[in-house]
PDB file of N, CA and C in Angstrom:
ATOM      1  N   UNK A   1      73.193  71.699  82.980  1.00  0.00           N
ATOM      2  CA  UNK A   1      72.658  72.923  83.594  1.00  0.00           C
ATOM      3  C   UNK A   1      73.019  72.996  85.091  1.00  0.00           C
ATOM      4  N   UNK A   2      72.953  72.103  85.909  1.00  0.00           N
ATOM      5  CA  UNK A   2      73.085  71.586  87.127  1.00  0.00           C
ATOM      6  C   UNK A   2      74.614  72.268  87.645  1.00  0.00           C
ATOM      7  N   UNK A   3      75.681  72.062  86.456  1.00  0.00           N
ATOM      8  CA  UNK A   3      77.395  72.250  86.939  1.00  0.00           C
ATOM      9  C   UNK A   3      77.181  73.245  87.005  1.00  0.00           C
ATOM     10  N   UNK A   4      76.753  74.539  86.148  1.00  0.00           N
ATOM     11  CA  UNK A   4      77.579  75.720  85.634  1.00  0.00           C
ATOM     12  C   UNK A   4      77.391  76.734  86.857  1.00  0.00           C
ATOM     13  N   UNK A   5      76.064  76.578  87.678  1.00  0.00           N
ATOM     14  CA  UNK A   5      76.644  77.675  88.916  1.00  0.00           C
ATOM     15  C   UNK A   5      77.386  77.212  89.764  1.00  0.00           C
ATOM     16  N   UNK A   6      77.974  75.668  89.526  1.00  0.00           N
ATOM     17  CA  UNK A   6      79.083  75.376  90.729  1.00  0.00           C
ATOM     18  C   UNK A   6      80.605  75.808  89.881  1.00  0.00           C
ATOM     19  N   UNK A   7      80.743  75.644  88.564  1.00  0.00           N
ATOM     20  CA  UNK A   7      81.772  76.428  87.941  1.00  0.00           C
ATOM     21  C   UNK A   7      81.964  77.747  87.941  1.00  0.00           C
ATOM     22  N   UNK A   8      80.597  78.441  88.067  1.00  0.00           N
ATOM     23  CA  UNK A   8      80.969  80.002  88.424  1.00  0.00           C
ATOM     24  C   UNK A   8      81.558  80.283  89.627  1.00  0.00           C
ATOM     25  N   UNK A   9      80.613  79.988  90.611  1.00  0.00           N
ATOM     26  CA  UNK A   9      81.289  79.878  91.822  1.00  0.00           C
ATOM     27  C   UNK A   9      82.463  79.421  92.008  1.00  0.00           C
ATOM     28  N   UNK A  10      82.734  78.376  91.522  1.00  0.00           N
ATOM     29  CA  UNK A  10      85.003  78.292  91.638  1.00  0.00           C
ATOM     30  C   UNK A  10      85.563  79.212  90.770  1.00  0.00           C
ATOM     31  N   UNK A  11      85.223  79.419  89.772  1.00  0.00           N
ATOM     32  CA  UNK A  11      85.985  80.692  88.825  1.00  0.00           C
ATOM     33  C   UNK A  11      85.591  81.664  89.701  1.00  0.00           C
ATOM     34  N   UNK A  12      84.522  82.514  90.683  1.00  0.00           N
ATOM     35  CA  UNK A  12      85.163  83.320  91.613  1.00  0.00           C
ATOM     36  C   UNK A  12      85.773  83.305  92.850  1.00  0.00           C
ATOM     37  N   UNK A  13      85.723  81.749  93.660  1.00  0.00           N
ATOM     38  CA  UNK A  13      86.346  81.624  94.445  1.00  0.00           C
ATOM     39  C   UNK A  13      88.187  81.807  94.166  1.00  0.00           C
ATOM     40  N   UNK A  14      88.785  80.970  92.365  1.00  0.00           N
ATOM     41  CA  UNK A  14      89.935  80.905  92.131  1.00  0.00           C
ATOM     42  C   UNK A  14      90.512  82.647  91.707  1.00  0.00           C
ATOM     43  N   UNK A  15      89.690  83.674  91.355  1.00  0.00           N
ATOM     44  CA  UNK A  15      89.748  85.254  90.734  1.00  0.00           C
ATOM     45  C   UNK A  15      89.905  85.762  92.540  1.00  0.00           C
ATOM     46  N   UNK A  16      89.555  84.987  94.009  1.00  0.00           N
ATOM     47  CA  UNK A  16      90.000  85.575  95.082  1.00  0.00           C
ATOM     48  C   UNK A  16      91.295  85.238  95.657  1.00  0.00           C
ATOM     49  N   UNK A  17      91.390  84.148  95.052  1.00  0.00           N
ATOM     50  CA  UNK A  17      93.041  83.666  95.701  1.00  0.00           C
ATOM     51  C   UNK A  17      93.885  84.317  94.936  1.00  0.00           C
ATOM     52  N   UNK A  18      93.825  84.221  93.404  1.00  0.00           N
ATOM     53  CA  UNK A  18      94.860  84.969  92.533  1.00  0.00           C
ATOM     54  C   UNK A  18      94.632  86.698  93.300  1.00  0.00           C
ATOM     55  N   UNK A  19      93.747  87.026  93.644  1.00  0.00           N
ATOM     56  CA  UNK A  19      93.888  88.716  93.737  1.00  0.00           C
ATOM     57  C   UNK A  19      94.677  88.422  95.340  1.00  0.00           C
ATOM     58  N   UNK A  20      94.328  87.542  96.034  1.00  0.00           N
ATOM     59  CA  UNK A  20      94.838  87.636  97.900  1.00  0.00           C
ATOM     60  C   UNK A  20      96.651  87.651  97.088  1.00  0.00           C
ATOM     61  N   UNK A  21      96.583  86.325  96.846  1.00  0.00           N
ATOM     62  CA  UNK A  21      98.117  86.021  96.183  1.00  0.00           C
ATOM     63  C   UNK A  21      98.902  87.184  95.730  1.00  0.00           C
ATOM     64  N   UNK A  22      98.373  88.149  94.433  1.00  0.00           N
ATOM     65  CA  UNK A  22      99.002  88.970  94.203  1.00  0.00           C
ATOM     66  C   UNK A  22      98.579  90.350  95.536  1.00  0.00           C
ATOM     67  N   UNK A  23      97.965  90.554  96.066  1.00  0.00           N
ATOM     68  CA  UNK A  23      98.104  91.338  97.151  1.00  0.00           C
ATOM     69  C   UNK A  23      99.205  90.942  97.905  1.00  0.00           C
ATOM     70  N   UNK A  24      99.656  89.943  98.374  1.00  0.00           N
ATOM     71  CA  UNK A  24     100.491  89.565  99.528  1.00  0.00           C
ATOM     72  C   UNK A  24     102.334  89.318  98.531  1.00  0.00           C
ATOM     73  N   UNK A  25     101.837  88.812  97.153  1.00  0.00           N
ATOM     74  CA  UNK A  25     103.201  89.509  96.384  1.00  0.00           C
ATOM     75  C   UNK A  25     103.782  90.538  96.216  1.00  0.00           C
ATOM     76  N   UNK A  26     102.684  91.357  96.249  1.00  0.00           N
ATOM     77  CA  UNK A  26     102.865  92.928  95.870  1.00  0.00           C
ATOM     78  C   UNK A  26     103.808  93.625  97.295  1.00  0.00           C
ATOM     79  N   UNK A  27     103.009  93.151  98.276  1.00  0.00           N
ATOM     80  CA  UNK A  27     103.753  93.581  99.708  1.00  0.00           C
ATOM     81  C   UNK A  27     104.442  92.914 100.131  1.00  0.00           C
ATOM     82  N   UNK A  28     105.201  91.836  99.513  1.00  0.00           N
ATOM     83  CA  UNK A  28     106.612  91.155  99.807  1.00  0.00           C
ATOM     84  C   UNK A  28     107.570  92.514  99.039  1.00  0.00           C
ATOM     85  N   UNK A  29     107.285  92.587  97.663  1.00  0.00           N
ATOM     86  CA  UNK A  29     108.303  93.233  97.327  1.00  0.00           C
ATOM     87  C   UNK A  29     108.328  94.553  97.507  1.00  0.00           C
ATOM     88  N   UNK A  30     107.058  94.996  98.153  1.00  0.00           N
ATOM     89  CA  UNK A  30     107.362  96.621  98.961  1.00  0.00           C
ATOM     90  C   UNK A  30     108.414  96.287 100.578  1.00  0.00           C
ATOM     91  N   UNK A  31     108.106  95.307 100.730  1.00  0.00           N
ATOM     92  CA  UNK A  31     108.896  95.023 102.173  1.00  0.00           C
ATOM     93  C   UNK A  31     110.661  95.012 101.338  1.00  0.00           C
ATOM     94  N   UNK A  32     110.794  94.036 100.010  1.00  0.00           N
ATOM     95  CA  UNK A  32     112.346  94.363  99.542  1.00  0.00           C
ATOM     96  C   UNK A  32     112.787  95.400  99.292  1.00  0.00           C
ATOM     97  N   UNK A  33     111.900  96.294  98.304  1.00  0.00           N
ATOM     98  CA  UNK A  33     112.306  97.950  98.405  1.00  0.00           C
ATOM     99  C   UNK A  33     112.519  98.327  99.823  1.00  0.00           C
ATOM    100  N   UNK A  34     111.704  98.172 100.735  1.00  0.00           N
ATOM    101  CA  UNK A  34     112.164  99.261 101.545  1.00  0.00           C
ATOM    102  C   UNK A  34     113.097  98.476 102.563  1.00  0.00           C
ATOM    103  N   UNK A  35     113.529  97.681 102.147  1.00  0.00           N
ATOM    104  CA  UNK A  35     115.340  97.112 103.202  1.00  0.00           C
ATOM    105  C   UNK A  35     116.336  97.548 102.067  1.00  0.00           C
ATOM    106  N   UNK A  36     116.144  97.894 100.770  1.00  0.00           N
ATOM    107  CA  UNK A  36     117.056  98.224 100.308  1.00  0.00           C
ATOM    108  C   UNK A  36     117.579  99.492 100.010  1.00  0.00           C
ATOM    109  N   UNK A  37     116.385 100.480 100.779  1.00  0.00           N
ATOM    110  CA  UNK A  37     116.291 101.774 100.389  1.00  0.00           C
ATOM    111  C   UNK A  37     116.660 101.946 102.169  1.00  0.00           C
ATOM    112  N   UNK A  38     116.655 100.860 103.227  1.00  0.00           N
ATOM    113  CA  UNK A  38     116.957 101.195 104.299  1.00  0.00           C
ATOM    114  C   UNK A  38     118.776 100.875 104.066  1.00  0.00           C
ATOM    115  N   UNK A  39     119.170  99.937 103.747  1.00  0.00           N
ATOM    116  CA  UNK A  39     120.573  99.797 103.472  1.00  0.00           C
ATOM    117  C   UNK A  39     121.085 100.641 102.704  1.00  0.00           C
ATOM    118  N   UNK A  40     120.476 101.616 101.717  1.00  0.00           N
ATOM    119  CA  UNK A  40     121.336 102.653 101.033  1.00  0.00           C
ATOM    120  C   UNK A  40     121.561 103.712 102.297  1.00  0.00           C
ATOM    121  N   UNK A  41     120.378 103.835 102.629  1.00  0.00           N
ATOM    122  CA  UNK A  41     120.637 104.753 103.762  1.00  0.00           C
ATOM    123  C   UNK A  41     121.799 104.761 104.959  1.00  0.00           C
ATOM    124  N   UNK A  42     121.593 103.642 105.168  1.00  0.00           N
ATOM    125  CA  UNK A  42     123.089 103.260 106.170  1.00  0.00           C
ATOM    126  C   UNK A  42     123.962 103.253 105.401  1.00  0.00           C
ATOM    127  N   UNK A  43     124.459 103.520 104.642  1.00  0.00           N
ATOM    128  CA  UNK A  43     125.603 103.718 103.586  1.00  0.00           C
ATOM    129  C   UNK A  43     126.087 104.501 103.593  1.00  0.00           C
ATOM    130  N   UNK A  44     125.188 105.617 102.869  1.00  0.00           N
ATOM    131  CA  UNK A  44     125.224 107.221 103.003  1.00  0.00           C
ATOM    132  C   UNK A  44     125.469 107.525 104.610  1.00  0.00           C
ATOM    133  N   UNK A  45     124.944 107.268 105.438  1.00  0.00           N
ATOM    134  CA  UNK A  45     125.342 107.690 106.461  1.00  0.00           C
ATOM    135  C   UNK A  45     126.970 107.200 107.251  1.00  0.00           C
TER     136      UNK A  45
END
């Protein structure tokens, strides 16, 4: 009885890193789109 609110508590501490993690993935690859949508542009031009 004693563990299980220290297991909840890491199952939501580990549900904040996976969401930070994929937040900061998500805006790596908006940062690659937009160098590659900046290099088409210098192209065209």
């Amino acid at each position: 009885m004693t563990s299980r609110p220290f297991l909840r508590k890491n199952h939501n501490f580990k549900r904040g890193l996976i969401d930070k993690w994929c937040i900061s993935n998500a805006s790596l690859d908006n940062a690659l789109l937009v160098s590659k949508f900046i290099e088409i542009i210098m192209l065209i031009k």
